[in-house]
C-alpha atoms as a PDB file:
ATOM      1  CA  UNK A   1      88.188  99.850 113.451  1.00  0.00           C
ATOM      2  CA  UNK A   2      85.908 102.426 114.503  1.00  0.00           C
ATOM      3  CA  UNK A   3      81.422 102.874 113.839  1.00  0.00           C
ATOM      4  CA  UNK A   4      82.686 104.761 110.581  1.00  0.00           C
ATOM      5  CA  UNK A   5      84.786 101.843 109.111  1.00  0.00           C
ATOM      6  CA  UNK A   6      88.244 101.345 108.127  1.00  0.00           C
ATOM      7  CA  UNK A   7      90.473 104.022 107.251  1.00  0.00           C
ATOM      8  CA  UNK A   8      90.288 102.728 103.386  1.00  0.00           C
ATOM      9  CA  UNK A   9      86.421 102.809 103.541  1.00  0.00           C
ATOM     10  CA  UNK A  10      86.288 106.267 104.530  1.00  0.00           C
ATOM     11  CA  UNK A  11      89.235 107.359 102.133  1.00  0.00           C
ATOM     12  CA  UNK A  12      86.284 105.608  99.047  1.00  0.00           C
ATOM     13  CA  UNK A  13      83.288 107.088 100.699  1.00  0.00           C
ATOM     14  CA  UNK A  14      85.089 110.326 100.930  1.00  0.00           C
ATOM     15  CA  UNK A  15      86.141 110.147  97.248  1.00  0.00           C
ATOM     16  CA  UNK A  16      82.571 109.369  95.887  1.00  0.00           C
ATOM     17  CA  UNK A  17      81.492 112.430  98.161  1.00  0.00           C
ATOM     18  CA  UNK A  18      84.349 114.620  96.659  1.00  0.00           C
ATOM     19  CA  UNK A  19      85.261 115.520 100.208  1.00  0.00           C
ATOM     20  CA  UNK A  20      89.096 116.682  99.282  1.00  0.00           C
ATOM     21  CA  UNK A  21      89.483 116.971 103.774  1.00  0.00           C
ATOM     22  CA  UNK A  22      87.883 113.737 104.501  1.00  0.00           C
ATOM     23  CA  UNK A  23      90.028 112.141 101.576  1.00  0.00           C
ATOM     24  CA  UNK A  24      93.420 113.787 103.017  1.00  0.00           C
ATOM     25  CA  UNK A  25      92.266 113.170 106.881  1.00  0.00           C
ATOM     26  CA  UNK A  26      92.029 108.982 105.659  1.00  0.00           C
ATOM     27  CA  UNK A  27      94.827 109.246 103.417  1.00  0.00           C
ATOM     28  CA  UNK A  28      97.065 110.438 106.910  1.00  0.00           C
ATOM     29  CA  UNK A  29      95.815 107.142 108.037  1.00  0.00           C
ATOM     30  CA  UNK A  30      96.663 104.634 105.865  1.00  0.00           C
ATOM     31  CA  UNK A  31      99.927 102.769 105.358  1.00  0.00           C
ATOM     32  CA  UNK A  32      99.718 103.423 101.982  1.00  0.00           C
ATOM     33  CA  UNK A  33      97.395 103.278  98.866  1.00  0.00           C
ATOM     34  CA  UNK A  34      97.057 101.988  95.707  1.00  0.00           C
ATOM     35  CA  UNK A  35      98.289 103.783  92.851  1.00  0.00           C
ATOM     36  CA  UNK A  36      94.383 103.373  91.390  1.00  0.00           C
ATOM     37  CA  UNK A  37      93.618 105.205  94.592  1.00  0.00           C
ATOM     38  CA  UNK A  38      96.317 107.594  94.546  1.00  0.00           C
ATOM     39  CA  UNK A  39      95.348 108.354  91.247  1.00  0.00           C
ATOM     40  CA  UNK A  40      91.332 109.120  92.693  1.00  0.00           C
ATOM     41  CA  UNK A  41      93.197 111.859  94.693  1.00  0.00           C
ATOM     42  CA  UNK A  42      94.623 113.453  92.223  1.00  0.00           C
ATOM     43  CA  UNK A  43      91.402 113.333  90.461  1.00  0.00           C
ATOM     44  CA  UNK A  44      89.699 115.144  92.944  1.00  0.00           C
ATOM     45  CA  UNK A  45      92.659 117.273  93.475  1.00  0.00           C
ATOM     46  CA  UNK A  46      92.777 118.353  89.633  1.00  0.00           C
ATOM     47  CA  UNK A  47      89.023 119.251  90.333  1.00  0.00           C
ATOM     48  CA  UNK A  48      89.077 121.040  93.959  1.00  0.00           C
ATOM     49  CA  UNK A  49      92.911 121.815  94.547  1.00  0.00           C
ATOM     50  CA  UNK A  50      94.478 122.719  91.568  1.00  0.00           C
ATOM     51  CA  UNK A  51      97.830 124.402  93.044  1.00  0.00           C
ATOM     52  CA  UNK A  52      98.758 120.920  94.916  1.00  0.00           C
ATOM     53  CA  UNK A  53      98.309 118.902  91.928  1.00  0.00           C
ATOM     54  CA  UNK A  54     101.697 119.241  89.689  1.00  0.00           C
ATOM     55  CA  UNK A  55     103.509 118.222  93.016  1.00  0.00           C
ATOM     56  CA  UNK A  56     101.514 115.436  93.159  1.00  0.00           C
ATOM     57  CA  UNK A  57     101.259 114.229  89.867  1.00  0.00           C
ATOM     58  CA  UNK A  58     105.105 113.970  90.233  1.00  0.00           C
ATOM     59  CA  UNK A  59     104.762 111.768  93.382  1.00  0.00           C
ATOM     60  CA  UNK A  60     102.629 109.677  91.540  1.00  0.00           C
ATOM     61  CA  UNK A  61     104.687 109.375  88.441  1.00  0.00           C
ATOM     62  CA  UNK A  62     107.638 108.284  90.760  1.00  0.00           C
ATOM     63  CA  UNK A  63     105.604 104.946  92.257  1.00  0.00           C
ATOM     64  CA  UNK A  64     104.464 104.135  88.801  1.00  0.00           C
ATOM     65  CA  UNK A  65     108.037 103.971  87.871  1.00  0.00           C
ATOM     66  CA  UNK A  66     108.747 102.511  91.094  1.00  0.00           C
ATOM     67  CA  UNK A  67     106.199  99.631  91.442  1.00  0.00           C
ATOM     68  CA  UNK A  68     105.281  99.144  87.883  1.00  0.00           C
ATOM     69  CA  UNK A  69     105.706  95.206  86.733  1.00  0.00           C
ATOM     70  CA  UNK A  70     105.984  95.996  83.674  1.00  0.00           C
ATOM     71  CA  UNK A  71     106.779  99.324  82.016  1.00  0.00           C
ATOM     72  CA  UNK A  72     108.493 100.612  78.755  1.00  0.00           C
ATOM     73  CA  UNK A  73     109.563 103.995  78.387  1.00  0.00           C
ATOM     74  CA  UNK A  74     107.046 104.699  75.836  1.00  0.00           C
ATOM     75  CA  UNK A  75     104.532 104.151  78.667  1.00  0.00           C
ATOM     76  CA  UNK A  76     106.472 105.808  81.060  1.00  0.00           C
ATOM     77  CA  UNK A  77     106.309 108.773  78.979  1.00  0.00           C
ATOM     78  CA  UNK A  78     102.742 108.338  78.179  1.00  0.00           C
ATOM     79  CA  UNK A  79     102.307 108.793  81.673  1.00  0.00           C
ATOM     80  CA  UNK A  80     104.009 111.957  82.665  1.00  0.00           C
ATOM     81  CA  UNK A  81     102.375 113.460  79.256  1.00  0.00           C
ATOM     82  CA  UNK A  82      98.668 112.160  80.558  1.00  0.00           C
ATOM     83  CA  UNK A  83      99.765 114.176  84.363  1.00  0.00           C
ATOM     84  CA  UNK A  84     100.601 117.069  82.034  1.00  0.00           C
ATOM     85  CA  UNK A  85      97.426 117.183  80.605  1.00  0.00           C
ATOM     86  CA  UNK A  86      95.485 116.414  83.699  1.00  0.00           C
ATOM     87  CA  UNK A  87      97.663 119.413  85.142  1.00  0.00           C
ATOM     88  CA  UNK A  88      96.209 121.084  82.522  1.00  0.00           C
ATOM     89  CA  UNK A  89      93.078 121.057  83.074  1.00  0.00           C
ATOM     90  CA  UNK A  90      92.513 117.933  80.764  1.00  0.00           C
ATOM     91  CA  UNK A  91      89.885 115.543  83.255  1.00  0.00           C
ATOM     92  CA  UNK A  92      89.786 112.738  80.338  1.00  0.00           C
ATOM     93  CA  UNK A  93      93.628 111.922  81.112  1.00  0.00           C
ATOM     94  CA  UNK A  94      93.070 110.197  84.224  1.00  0.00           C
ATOM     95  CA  UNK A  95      91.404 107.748  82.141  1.00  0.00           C
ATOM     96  CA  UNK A  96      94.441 106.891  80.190  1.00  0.00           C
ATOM     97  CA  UNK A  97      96.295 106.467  83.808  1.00  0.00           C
ATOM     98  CA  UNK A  98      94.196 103.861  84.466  1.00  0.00           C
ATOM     99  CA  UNK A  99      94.135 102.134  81.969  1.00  0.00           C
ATOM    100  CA  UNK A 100      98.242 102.112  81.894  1.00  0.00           C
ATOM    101  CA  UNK A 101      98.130 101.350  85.617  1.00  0.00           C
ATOM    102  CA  UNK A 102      96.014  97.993  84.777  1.00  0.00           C
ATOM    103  CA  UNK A 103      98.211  97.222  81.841  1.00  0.00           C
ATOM    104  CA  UNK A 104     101.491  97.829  84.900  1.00  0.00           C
ATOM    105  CA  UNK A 105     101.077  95.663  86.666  1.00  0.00           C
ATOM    106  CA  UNK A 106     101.759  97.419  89.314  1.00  0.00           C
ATOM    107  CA  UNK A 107     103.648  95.242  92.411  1.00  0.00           C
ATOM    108  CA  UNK A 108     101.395  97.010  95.001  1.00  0.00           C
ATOM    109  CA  UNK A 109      97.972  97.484  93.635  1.00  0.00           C
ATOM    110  CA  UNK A 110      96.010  97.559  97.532  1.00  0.00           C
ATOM    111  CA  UNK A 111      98.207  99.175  99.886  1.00  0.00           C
ATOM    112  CA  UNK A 112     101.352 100.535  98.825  1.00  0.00           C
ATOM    113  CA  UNK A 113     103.974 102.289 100.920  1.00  0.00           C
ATOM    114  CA  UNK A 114     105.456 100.566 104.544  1.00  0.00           C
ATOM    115  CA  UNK A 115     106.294 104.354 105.918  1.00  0.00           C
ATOM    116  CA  UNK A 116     104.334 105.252 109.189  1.00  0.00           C
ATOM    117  CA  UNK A 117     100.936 107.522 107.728  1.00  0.00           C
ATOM    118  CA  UNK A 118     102.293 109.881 110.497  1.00  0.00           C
ATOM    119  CA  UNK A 119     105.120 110.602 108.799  1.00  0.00           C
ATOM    120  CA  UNK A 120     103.734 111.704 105.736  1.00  0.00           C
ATOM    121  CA  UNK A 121     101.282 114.978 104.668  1.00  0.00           C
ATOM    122  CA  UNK A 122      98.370 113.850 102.357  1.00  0.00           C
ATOM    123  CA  UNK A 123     100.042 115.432  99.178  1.00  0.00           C
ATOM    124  CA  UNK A 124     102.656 113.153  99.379  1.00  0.00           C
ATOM    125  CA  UNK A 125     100.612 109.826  98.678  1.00  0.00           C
ATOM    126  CA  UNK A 126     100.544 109.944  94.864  1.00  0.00           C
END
């Protein structure tokens, strides 16, 4: 660990400072993130980096399906219709992806993925 902190502190602090680069330079760190956290990014992404978000929504929508405990398709769809709206400009969504991640139970909720941060780009965390 280095002065600044773990690699997940500085991903939060980064987040509540709506630094998109110091997000994406923690996110290359990490093993992996929680789908809460993934969903911060796209947040701030939806707010600074409009472009990169569809791609990422997608992403994102893949893990829920992936790790979710529990989820119908009525959810499911709830979901990709809440990243549509977010996509579209819609900030209130992410709200309603929370709330469906808690009600997931999502297998992963700290850290998710096991692939080498190296390996991946920031956009591909969600």
């Amino acid at each position: 660990m280095t002065a600044q902190g773990s690699a997940h502190g500085r991903f939060t602090r980064a987040i509540a400072a709506r630094n998109l680069f110091q997000v994406e330079v923690a996110l290359r760190e990490l093993r992996g993130v929680s789908l809460l956290d993934a969903l911060d990014y796209l947040e701030l992404l939806a707010e600074q980096r409009p472009a990169k978000l569809e791609q990422a929504a997608l992403r994102w929508h893949g893990r829920l399906e992936l790790e979710a405990g529990v989820l119908t398709l009525a959810e499911s769809q709830l979901a990709l219709a809440a990243l549509a709206a977010l996509c579209g400009g819609q900030r209130e969504a992410v709200a309603i992806l929370r709330r469906l991640v808690r009600r997931a139970k999502p297998t992963l909720l700290q850290a998710a993925a096991t692939v080498p941060a190296r390996s991946r780009d920031p956009g591909s965390r969600p």
